[in-house]
Protein backbone atom coordinates (compact mmCIF):
# COMPACT_ATOMS: atom_id res chain seq x y z
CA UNK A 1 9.88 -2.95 24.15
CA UNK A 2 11.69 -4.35 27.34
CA UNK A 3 10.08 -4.54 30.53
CA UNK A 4 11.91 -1.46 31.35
CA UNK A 5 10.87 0.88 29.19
CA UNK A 6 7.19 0.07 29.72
CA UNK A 7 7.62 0.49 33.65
CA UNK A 8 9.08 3.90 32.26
CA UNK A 9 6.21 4.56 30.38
CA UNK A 10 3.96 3.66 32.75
CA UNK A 11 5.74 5.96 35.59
CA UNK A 12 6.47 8.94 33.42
CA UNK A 13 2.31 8.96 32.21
CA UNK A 14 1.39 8.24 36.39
CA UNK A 15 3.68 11.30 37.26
CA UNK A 16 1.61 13.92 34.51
CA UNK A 17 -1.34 12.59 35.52
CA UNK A 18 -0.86 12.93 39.15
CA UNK A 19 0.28 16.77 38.07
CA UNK A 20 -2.60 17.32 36.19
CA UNK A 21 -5.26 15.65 38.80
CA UNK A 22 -3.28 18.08 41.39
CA UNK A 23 -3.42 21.17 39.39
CA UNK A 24 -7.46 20.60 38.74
CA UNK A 25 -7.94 19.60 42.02
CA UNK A 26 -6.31 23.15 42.92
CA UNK A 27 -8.83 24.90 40.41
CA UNK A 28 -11.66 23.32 41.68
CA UNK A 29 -10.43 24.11 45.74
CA UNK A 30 -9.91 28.04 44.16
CA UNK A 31 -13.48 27.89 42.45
CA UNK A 32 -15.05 26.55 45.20
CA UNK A 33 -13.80 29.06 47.12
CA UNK A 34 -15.09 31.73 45.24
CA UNK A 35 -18.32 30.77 44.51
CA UNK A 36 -18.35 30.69 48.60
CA UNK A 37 -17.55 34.20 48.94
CA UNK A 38 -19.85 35.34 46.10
CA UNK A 39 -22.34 33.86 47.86
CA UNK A 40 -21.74 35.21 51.25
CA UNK A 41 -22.00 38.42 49.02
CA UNK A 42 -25.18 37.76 47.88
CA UNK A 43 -26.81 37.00 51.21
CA UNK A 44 -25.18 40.05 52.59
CA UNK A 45 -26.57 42.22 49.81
CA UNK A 46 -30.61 40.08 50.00
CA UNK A 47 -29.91 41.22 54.10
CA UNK A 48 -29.37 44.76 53.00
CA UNK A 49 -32.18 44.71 50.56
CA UNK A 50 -34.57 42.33 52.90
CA UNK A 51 -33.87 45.59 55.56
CA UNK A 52 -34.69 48.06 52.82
CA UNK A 53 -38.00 46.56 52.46
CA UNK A 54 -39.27 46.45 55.88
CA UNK A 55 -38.15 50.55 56.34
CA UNK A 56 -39.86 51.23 53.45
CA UNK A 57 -42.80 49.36 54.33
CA UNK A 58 -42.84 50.79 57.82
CA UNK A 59 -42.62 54.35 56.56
CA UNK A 60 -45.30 53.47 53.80
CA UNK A 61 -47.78 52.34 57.02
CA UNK A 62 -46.98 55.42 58.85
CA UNK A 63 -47.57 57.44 55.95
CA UNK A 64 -50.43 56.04 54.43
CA UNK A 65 -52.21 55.91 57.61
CA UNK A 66 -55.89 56.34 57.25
CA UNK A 67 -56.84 58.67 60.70
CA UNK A 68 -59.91 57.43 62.11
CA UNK A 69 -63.09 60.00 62.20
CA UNK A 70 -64.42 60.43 65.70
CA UNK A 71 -67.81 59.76 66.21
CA UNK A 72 -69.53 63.11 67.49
């Protein structure tokens, strides 16, 4: 093999590397970005929930409110 065909080589393997680094790179960038808005999802959803919980508990004190007896 010259000296030519192994800089060949050489180039055509850096250029499908380089592609394929680029295209995973670009997966990882689109994954990354979904995870992010799955997990503003989630803490939207826990908010919802979170404020769910503290009605219910409210309405749970007001309703399970013991009246006190007057002393006569």
């Amino acid at each position: 093999m010259s000296i030519t065909e192994v800089i060949t080589v050489i180039s055509a393997l850096t250029v499908v590397i380089g592609i394929a680094v680029s295209l995973l790179n670009k997966r990882i960038d689109d994954t990354n970005k979904r995870i992010d808005e799955l997990k503003q999802d989630i803490d939207k959803r826990l908010e919802r929930i979170e404020q769910d919980i503290r009605e219910i508990r409210q309405l749970l004190h007001k309703v399970l409110e013991v009246p006190h007896k007057e002393d006569k």
